[in-house]
PDB file of N, CA and C in Angstrom:
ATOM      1  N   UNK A   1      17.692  10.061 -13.965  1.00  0.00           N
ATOM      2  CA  UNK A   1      17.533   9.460 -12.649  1.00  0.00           C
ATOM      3  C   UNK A   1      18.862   9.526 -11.903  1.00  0.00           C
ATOM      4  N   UNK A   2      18.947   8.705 -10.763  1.00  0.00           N
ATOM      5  CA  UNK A   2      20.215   9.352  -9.720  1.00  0.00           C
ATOM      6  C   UNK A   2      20.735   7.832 -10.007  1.00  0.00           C
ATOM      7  N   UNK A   3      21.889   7.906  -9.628  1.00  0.00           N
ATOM      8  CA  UNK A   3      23.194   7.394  -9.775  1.00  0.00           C
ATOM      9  C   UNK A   3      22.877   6.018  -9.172  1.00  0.00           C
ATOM     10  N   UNK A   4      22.839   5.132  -9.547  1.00  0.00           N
ATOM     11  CA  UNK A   4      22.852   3.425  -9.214  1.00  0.00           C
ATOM     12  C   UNK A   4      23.643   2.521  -8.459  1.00  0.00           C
ATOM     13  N   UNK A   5      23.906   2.074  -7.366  1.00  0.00           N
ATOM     14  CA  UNK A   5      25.492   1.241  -7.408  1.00  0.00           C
ATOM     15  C   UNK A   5      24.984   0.134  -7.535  1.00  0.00           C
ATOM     16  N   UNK A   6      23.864  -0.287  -7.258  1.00  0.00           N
ATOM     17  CA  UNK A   6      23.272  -1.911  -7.411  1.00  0.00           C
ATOM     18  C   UNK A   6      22.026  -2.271  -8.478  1.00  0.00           C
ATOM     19  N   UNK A   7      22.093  -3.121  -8.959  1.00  0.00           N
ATOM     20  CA  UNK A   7      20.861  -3.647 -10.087  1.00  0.00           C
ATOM     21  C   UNK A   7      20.089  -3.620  -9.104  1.00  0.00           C
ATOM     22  N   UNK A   8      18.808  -3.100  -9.406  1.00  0.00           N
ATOM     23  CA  UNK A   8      17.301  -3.072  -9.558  1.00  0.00           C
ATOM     24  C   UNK A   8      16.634  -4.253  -9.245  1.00  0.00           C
ATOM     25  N   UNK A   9      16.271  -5.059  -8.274  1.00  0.00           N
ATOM     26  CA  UNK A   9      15.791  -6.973  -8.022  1.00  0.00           C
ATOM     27  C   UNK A   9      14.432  -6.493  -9.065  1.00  0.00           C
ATOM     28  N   UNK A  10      14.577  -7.962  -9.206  1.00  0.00           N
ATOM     29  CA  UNK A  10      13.028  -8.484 -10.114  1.00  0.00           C
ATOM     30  C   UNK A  10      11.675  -8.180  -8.918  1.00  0.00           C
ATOM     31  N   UNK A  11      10.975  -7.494  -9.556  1.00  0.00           N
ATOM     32  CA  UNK A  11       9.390  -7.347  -8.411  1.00  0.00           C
ATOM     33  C   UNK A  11       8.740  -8.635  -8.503  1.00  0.00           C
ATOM     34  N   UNK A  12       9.349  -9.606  -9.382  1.00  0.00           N
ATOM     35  CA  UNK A  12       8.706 -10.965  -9.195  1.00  0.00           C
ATOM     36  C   UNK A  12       8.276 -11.650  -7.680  1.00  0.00           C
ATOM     37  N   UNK A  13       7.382 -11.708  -7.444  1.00  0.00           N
ATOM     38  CA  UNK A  13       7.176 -12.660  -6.009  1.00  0.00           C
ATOM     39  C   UNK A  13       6.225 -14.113  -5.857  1.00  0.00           C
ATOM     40  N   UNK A  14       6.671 -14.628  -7.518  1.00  0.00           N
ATOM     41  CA  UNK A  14       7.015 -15.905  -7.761  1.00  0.00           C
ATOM     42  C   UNK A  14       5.393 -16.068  -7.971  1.00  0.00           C
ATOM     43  N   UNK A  15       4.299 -15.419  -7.871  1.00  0.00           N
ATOM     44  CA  UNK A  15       3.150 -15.672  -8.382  1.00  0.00           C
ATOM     45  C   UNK A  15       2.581 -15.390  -9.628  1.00  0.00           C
ATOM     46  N   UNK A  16       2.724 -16.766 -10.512  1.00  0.00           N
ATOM     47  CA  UNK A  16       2.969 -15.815 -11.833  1.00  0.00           C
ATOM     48  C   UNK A  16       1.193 -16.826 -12.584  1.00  0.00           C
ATOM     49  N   UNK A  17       0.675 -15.203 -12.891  1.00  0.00           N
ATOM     50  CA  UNK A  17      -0.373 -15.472 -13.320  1.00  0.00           C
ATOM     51  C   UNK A  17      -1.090 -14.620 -13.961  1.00  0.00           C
ATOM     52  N   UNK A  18      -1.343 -14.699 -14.596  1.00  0.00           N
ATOM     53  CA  UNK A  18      -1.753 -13.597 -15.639  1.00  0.00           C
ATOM     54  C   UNK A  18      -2.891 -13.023 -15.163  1.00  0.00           C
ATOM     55  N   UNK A  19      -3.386 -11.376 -15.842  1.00  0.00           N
ATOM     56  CA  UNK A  19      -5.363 -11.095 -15.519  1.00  0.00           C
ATOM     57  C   UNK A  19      -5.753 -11.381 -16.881  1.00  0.00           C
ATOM     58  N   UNK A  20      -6.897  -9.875 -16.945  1.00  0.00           N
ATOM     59  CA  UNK A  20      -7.201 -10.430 -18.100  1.00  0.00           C
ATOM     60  C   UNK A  20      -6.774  -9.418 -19.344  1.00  0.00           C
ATOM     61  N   UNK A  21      -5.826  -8.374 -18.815  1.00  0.00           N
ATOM     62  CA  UNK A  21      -5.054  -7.774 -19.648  1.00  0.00           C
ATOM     63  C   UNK A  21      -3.236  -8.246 -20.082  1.00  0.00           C
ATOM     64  N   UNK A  22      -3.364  -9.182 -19.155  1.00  0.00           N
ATOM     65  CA  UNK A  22      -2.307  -9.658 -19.469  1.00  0.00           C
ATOM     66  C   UNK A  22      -0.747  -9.702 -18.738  1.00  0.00           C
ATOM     67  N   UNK A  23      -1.327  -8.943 -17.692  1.00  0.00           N
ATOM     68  CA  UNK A  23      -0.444  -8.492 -16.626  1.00  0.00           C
ATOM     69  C   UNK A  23      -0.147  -9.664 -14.908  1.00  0.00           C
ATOM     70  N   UNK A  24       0.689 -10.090 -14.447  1.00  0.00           N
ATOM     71  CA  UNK A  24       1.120 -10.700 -13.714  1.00  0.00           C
ATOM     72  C   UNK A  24       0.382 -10.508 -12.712  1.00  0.00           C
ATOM     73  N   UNK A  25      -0.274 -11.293 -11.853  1.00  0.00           N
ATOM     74  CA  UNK A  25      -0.894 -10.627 -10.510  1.00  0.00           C
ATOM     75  C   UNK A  25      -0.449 -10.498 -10.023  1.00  0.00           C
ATOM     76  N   UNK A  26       1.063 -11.201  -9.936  1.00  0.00           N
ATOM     77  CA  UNK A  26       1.705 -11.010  -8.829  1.00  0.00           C
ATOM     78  C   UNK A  26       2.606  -9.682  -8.461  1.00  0.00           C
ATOM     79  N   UNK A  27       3.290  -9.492  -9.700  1.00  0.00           N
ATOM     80  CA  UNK A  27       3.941  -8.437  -9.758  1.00  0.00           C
ATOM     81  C   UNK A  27       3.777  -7.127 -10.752  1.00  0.00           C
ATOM     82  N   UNK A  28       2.669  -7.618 -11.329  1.00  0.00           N
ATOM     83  CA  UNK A  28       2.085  -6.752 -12.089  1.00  0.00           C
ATOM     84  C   UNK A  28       2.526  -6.332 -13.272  1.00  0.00           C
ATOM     85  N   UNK A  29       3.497  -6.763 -13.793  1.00  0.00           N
ATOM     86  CA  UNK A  29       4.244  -6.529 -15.290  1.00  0.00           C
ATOM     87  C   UNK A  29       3.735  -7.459 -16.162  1.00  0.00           C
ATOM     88  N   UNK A  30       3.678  -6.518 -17.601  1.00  0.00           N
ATOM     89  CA  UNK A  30       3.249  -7.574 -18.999  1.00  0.00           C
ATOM     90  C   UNK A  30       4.579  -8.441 -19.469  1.00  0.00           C
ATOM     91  N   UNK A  31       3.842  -9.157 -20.191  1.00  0.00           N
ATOM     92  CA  UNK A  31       4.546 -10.201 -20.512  1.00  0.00           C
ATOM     93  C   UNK A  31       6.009  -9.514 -21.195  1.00  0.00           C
ATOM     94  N   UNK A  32       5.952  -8.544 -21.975  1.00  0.00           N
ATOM     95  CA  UNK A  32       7.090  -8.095 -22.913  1.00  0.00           C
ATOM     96  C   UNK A  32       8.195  -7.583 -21.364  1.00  0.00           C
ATOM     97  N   UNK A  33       7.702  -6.758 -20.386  1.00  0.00           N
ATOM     98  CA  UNK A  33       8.022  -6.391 -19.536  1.00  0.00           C
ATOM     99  C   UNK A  33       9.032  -7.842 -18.355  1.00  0.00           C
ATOM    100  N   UNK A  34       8.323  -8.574 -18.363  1.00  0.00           N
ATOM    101  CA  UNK A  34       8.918  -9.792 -17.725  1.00  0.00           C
ATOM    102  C   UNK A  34      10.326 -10.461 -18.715  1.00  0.00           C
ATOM    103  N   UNK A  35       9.794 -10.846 -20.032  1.00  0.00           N
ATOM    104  CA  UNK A  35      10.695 -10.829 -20.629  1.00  0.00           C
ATOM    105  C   UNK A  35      12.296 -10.294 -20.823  1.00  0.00           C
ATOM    106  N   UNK A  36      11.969  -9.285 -20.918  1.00  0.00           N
ATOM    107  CA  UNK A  36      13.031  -8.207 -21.042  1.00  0.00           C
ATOM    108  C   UNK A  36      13.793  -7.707 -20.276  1.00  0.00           C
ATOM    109  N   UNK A  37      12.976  -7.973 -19.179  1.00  0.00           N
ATOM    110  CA  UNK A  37      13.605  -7.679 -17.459  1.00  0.00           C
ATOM    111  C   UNK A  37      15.125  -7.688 -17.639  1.00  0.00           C
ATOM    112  N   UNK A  38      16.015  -8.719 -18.052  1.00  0.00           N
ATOM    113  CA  UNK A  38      17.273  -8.998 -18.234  1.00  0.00           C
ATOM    114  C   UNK A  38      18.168  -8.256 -18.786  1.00  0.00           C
ATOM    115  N   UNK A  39      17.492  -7.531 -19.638  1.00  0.00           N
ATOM    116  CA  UNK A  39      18.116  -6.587 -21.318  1.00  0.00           C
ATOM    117  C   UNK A  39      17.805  -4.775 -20.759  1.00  0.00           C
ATOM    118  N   UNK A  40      16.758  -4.971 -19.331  1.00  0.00           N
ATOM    119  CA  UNK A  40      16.437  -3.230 -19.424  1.00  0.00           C
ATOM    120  C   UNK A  40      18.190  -2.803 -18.289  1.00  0.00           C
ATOM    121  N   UNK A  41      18.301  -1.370 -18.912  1.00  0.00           N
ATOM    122  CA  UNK A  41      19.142  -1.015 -17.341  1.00  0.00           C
ATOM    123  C   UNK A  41      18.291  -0.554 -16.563  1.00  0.00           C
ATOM    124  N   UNK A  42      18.827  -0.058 -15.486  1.00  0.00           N
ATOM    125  CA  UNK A  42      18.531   0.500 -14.137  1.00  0.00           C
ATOM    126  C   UNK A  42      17.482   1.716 -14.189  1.00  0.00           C
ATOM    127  N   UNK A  43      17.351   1.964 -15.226  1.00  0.00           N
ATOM    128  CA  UNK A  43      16.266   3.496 -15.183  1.00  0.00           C
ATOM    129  C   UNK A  43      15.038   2.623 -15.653  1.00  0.00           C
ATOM    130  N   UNK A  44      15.228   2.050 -16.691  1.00  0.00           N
ATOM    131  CA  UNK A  44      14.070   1.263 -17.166  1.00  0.00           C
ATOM    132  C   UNK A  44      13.362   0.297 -16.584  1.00  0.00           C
ATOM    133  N   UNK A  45      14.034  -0.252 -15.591  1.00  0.00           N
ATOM    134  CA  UNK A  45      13.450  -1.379 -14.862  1.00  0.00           C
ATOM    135  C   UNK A  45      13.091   0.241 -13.831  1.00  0.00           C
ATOM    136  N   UNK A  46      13.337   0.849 -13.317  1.00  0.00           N
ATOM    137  CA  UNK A  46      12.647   2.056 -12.176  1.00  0.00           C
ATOM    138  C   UNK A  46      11.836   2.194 -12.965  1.00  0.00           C
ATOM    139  N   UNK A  47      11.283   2.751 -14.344  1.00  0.00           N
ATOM    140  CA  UNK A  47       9.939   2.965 -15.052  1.00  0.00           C
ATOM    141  C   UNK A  47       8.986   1.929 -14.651  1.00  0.00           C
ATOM    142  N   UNK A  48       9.851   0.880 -15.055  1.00  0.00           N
ATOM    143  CA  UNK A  48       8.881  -0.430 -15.220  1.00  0.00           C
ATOM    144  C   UNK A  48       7.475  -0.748 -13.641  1.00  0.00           C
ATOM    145  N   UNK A  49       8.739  -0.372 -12.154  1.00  0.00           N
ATOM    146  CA  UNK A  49       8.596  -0.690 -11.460  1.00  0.00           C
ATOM    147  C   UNK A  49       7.522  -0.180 -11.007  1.00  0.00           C
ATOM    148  N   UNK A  50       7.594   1.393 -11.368  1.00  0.00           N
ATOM    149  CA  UNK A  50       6.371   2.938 -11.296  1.00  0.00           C
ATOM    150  C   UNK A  50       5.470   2.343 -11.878  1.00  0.00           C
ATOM    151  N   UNK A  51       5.410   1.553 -13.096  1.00  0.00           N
ATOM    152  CA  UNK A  51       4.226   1.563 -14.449  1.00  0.00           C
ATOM    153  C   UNK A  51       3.515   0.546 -13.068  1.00  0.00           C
ATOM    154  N   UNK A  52       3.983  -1.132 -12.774  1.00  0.00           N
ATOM    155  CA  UNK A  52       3.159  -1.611 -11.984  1.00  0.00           C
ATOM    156  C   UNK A  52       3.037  -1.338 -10.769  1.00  0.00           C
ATOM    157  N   UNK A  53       3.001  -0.229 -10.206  1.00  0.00           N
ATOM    158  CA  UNK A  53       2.654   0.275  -8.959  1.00  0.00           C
ATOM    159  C   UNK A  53       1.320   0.931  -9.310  1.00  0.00           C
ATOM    160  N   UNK A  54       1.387   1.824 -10.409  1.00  0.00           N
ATOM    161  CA  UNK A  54       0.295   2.510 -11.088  1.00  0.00           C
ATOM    162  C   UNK A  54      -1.194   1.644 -11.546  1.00  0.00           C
ATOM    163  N   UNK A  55      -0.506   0.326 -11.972  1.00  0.00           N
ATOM    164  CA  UNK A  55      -1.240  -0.716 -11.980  1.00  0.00           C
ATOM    165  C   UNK A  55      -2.246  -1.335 -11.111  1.00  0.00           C
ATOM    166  N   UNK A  56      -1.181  -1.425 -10.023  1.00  0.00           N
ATOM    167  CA  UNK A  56      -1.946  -1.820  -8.848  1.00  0.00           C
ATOM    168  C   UNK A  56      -2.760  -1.369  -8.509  1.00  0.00           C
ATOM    169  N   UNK A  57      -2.528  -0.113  -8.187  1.00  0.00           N
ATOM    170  CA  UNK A  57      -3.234   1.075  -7.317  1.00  0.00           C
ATOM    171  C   UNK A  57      -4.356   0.769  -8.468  1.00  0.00           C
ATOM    172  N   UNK A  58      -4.681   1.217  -9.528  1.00  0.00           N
ATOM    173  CA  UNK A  58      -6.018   1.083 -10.864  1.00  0.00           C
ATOM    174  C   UNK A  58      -6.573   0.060 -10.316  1.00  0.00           C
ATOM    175  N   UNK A  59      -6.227  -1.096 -10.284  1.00  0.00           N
ATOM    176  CA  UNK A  59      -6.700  -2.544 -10.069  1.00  0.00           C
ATOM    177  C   UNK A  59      -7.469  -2.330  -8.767  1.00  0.00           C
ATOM    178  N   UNK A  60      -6.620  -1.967  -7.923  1.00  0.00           N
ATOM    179  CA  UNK A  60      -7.220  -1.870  -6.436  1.00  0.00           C
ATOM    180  C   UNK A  60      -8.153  -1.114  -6.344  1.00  0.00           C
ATOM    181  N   UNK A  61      -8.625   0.329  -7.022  1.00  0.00           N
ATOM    182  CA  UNK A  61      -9.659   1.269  -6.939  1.00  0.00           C
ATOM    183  C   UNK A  61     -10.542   0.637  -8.128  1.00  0.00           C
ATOM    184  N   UNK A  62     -10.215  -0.010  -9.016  1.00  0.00           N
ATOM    185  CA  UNK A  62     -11.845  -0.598  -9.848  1.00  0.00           C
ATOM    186  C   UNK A  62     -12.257  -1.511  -8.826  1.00  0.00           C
ATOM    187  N   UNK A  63     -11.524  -2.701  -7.961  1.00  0.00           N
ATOM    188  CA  UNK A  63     -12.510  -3.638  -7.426  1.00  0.00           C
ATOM    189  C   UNK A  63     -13.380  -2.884  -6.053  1.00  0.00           C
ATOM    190  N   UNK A  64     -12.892  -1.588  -5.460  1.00  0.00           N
ATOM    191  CA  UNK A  64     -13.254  -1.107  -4.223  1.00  0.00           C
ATOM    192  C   UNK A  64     -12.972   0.863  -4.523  1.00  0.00           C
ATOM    193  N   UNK A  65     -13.941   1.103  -5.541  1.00  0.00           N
ATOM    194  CA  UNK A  65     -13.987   2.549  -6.046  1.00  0.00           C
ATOM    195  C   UNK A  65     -14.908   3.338  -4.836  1.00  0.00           C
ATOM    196  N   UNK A  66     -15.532   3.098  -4.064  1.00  0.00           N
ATOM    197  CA  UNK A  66     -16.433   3.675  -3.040  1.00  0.00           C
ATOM    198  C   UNK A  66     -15.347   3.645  -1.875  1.00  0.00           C
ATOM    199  N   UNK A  67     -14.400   2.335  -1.299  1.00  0.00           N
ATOM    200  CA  UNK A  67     -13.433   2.168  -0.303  1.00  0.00           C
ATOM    201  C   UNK A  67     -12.507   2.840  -0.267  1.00  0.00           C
ATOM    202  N   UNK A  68     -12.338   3.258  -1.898  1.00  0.00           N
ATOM    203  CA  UNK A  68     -10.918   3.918  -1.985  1.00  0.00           C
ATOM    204  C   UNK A  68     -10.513   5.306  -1.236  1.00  0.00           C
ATOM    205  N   UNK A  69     -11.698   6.395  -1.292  1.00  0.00           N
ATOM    206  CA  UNK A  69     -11.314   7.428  -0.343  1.00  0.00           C
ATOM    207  C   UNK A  69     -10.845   6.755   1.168  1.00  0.00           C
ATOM    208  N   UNK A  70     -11.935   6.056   2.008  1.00  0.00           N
ATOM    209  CA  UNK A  70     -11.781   5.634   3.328  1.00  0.00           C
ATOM    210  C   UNK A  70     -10.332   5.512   3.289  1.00  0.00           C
ATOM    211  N   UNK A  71      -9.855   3.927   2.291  1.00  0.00           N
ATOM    212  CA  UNK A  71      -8.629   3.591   2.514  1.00  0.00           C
ATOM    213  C   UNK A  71      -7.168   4.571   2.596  1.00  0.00           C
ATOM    214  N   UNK A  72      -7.176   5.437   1.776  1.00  0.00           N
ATOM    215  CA  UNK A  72      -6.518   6.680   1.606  1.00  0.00           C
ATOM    216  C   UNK A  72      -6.468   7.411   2.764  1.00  0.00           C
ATOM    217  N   UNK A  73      -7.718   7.684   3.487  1.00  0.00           N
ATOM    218  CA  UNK A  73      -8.045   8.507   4.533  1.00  0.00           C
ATOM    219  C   UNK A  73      -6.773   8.156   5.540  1.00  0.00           C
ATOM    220  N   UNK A  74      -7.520   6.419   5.930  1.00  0.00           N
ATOM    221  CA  UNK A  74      -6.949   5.671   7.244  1.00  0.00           C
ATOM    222  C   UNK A  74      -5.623   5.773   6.958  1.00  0.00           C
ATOM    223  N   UNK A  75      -5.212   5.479   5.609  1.00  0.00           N
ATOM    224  CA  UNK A  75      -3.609   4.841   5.836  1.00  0.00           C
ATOM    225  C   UNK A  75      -3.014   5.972   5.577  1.00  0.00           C
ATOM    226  N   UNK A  76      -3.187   7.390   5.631  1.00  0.00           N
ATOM    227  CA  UNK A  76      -1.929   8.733   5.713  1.00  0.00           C
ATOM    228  C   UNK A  76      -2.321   8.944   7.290  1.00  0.00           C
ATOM    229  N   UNK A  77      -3.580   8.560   7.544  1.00  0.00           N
ATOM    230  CA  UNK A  77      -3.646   9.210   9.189  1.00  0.00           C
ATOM    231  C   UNK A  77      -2.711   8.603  10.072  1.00  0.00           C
ATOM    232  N   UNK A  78      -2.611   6.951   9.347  1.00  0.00           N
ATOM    233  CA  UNK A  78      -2.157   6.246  10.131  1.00  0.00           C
ATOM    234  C   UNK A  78      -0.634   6.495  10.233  1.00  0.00           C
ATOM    235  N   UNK A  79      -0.262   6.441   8.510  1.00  0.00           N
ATOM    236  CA  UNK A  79       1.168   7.189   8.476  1.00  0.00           C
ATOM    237  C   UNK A  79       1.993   8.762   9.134  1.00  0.00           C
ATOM    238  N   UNK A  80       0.771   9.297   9.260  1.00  0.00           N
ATOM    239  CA  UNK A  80       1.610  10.310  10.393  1.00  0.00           C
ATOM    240  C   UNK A  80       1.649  10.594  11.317  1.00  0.00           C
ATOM    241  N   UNK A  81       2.498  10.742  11.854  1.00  0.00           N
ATOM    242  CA  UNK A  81       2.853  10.756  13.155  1.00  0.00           C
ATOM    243  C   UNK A  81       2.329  12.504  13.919  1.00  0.00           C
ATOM    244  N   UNK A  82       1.297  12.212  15.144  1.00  0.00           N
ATOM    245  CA  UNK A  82       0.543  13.559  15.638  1.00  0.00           C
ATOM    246  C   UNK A  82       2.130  14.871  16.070  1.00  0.00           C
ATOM    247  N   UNK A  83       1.640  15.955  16.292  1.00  0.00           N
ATOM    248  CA  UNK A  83       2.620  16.902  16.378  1.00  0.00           C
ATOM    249  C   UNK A  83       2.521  17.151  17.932  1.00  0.00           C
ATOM    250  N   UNK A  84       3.324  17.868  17.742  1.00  0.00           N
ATOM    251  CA  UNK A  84       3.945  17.956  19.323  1.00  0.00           C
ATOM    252  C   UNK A  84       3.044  19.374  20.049  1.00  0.00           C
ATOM    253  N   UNK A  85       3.105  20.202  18.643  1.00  0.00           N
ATOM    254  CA  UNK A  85       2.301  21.092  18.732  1.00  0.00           C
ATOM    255  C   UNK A  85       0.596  21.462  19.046  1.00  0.00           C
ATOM    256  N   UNK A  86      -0.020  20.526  18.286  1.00  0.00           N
ATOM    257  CA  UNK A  86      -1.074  20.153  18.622  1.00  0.00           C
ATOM    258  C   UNK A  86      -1.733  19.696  20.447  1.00  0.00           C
ATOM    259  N   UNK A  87      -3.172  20.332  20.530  1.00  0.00           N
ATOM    260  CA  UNK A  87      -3.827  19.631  21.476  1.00  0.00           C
ATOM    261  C   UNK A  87      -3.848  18.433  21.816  1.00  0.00           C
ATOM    262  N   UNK A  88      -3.286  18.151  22.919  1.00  0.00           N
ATOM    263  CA  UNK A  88      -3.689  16.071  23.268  1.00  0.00           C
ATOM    264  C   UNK A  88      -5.395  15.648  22.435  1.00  0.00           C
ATOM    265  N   UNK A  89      -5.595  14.879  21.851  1.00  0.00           N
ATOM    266  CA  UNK A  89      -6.971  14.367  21.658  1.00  0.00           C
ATOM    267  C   UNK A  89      -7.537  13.707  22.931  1.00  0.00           C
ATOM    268  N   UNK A  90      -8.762  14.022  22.994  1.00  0.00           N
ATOM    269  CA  UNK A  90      -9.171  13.289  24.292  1.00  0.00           C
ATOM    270  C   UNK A  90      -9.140  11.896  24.429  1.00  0.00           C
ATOM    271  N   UNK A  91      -9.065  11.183  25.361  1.00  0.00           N
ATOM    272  CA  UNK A  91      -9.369   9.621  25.459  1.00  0.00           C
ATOM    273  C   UNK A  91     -11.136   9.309  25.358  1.00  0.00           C
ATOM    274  N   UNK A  92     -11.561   8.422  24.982  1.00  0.00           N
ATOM    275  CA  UNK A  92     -12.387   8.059  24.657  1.00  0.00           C
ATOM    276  C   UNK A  92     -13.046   8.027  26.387  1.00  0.00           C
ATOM    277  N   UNK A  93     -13.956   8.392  26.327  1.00  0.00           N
ATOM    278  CA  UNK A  93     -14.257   8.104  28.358  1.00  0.00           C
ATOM    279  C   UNK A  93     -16.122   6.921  27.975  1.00  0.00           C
ATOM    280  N   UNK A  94     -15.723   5.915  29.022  1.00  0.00           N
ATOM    281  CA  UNK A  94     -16.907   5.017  29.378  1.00  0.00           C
ATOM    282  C   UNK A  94     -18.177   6.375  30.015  1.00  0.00           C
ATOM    283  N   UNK A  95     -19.244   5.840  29.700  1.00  0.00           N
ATOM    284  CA  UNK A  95     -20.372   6.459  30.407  1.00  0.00           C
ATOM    285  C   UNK A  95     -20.529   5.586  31.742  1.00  0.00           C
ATOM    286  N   UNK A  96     -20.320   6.519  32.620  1.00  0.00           N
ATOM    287  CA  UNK A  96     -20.947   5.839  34.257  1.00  0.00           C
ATOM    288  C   UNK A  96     -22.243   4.703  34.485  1.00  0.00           C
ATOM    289  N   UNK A  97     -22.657   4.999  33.396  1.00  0.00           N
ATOM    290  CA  UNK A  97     -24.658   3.804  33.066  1.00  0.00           C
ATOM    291  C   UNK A  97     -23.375   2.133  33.158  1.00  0.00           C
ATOM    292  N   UNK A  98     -22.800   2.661  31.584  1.00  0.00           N
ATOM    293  CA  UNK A  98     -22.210   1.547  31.840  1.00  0.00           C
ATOM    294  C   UNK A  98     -21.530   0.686  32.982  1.00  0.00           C
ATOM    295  N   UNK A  99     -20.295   1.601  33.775  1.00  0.00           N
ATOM    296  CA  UNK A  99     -19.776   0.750  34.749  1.00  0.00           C
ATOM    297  C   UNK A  99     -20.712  -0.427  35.994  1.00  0.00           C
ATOM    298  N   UNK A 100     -19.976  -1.563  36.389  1.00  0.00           N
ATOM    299  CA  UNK A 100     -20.899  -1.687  37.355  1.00  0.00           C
ATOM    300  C   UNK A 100     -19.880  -2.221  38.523  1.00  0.00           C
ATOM    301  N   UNK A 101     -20.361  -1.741  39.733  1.00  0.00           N
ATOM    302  CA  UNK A 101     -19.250  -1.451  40.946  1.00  0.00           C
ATOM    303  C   UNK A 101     -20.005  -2.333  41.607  1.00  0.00           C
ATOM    304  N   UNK A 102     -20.401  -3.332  41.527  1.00  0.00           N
ATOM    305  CA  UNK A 102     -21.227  -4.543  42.404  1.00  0.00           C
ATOM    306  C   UNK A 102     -20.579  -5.476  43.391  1.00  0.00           C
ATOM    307  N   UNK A 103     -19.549  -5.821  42.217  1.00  0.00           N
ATOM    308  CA  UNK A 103     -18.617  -6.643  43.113  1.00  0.00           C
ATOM    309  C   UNK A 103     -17.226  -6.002  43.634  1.00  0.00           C
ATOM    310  N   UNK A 104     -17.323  -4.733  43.566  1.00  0.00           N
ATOM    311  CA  UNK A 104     -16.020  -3.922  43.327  1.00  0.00           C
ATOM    312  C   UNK A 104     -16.000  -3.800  45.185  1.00  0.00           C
ATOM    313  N   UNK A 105     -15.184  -4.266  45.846  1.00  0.00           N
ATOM    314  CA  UNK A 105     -14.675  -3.940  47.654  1.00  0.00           C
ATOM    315  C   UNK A 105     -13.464  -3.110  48.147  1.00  0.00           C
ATOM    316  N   UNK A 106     -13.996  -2.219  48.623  1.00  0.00           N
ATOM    317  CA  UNK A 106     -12.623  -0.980  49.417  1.00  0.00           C
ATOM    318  C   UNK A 106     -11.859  -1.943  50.056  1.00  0.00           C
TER     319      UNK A 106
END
């Protein structure tokens, strides 16, 4: 891994509660993992950090396995930014049925 100048913070965010594998909800590390936190260096706590990210993401696609494409979809579309290159997309345009010019005065 690349060169360190600062310790690694705890992913703790103080919600500490176990599932039913044994893992933190909050931050997603097992118990040996929480433990040890103190004793790993800087590469190991970066493993650690990957392992409950990996976690999450599992957790998050068993409770919403049908959502999970959508969610994926929305949030890279959302993350990138359109090109310069590209066609303008059109604006969404009202149908004329709809408008109503009743009270509308020149």
């Amino acid at each position: 891994m690349q060169l360190e100048f600062f310790d690694v913070p705890s992913p703790c965010i103080g919600m500490c509660q176990s599932d039913d594998k044994g893992h933190c909800l909050g931050c997603m590390r097992s118990r040996n993992e929480r433990q040890d936190w103190k004793d790993f260096n800087n590469d190991e706590k970066q493993k650690v950090i990957k392992r409950c990210l990996q976690r999450k993401k599992r957790k998050k696609n068993q409770l919403n396995p049908k959502h999970e494409k959508t969610v994926m979809t929305l949030e890279l579309e959302a993350d990138m930014q359109p090109s310069l290159l590209d066609a303008p997309s059109k604006a969404k345009t009202i149908p004329e049925s709809d408008l109503d010019f009743s009270d509308f005065e020149l």
